[in-house]
Protein backbone atom coordinates (compact mmCIF):
# COMPACT_ATOMS: atom_id res chain seq x y z
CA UNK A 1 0.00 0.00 0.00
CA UNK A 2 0.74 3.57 -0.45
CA UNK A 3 -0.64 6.35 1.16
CA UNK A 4 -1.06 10.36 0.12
CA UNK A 5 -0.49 13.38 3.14
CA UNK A 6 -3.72 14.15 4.84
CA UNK A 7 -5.92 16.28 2.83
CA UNK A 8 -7.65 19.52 4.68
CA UNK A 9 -11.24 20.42 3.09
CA UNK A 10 -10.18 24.14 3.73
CA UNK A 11 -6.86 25.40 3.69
CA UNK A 12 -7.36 28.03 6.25
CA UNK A 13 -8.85 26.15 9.67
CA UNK A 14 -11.79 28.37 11.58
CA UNK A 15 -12.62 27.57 15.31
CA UNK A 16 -15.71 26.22 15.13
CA UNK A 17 -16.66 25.82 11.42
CA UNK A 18 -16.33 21.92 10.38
CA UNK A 19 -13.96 20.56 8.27
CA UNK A 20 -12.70 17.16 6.56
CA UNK A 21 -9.67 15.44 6.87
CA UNK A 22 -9.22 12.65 3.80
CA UNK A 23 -6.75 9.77 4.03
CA UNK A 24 -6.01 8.34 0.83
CA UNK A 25 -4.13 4.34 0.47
CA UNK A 26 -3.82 3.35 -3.02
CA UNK A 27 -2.28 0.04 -4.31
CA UNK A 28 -3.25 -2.63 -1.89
CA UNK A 29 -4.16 -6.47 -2.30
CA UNK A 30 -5.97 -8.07 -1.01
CA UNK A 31 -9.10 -5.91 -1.03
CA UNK A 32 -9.72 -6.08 3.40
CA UNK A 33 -8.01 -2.64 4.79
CA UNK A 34 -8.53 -1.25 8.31
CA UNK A 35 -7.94 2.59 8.80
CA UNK A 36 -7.82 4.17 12.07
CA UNK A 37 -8.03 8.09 12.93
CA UNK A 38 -6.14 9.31 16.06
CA UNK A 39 -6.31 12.49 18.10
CA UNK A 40 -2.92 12.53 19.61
CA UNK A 41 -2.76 9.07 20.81
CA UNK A 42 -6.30 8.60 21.50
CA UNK A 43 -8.48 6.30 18.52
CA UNK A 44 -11.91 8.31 17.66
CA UNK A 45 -14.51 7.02 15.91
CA UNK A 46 -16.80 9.87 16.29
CA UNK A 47 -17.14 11.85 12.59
CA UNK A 48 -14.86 8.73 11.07
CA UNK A 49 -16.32 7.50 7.88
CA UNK A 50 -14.53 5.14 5.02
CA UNK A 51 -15.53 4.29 1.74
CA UNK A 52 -15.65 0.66 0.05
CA UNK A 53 -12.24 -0.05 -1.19
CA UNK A 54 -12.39 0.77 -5.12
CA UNK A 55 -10.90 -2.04 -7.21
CA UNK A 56 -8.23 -0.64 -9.87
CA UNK A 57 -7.91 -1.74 -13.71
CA UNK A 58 -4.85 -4.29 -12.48
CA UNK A 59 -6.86 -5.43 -9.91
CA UNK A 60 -5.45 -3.50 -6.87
CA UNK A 61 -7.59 -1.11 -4.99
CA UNK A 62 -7.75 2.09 -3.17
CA UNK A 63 -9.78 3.60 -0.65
CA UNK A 64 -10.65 7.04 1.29
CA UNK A 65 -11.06 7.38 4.89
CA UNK A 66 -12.40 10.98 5.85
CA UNK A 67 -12.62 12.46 9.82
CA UNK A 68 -15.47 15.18 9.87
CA UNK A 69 -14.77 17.50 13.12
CA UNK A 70 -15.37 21.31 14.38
CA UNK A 71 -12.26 22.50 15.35
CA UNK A 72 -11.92 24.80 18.76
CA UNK A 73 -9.55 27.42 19.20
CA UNK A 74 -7.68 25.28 22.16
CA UNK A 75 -7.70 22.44 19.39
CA UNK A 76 -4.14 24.57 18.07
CA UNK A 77 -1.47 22.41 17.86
CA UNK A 78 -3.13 18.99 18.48
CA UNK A 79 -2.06 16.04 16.04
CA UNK A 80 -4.38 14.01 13.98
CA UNK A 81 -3.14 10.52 12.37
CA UNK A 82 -4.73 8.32 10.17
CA UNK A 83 -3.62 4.95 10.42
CA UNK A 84 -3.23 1.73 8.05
CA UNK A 85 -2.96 -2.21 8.97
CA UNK A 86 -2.76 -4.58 5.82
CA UNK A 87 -2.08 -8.06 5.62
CA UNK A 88 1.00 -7.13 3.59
CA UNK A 89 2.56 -4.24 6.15
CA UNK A 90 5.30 -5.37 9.22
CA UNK A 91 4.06 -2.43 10.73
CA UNK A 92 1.04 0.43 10.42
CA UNK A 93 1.60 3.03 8.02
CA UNK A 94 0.46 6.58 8.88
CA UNK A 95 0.27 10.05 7.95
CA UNK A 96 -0.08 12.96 10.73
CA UNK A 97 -1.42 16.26 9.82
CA UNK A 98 -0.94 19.14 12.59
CA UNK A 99 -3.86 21.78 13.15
CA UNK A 100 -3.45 25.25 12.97
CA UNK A 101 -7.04 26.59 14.16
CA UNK A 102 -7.84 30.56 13.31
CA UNK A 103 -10.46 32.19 15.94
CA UNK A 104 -13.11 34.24 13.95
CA UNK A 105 -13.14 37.72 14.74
């Protein structure tokens, strides 16, 4: 498998105004994935939603795992992480994306 940064819906972050994080893993056999979202080191599940895996014209797949959540202005700083397990990895792979949350004025 392969796996893209994590993707921001917006590029500039507002406190409270939602966004969507995407995680993208491309070129993995067999089809079963699993594709965890982390808050620092915590695992959420609240606003986690993943697609079917989409099967490829050489028969691999890919697949996108988005986090929907409403950033807070003490949410500055704090570390998301989306996660991959596959039958083929020795270890998880995973991309981190750091929040930089704007207050509204």
């Amino acid at each position: 498998p392969s796996m893209s940064d994590i993707i921001k819906s917006a590029e500039t972050v507002m406190a409270d105004i939602s966004i969507r994080l995407t995680c993208k893993v491309n070129d993995f056999f067999p089809e079963t994935i699993s594709i965890v979202w982390y808050l620092q080191n915590t695992r959420m599940t609240n606003g986690v939603k993943s697609m079917p895996p989409l099967k490829g014209s050489e028969g691999e797949f890919s697949v996108y795992s988005h986090l929907m959540l409403t950033p807070k202005a003490k949410d500055q700083g704090l570390n998301f992480t989306c996660q991959v397990h596959h039958i083929t990895l020795s270890a998880p792979m995973s991309r981190s994306i750091s929040l930089s949350v704007k207050c509204k004025i």
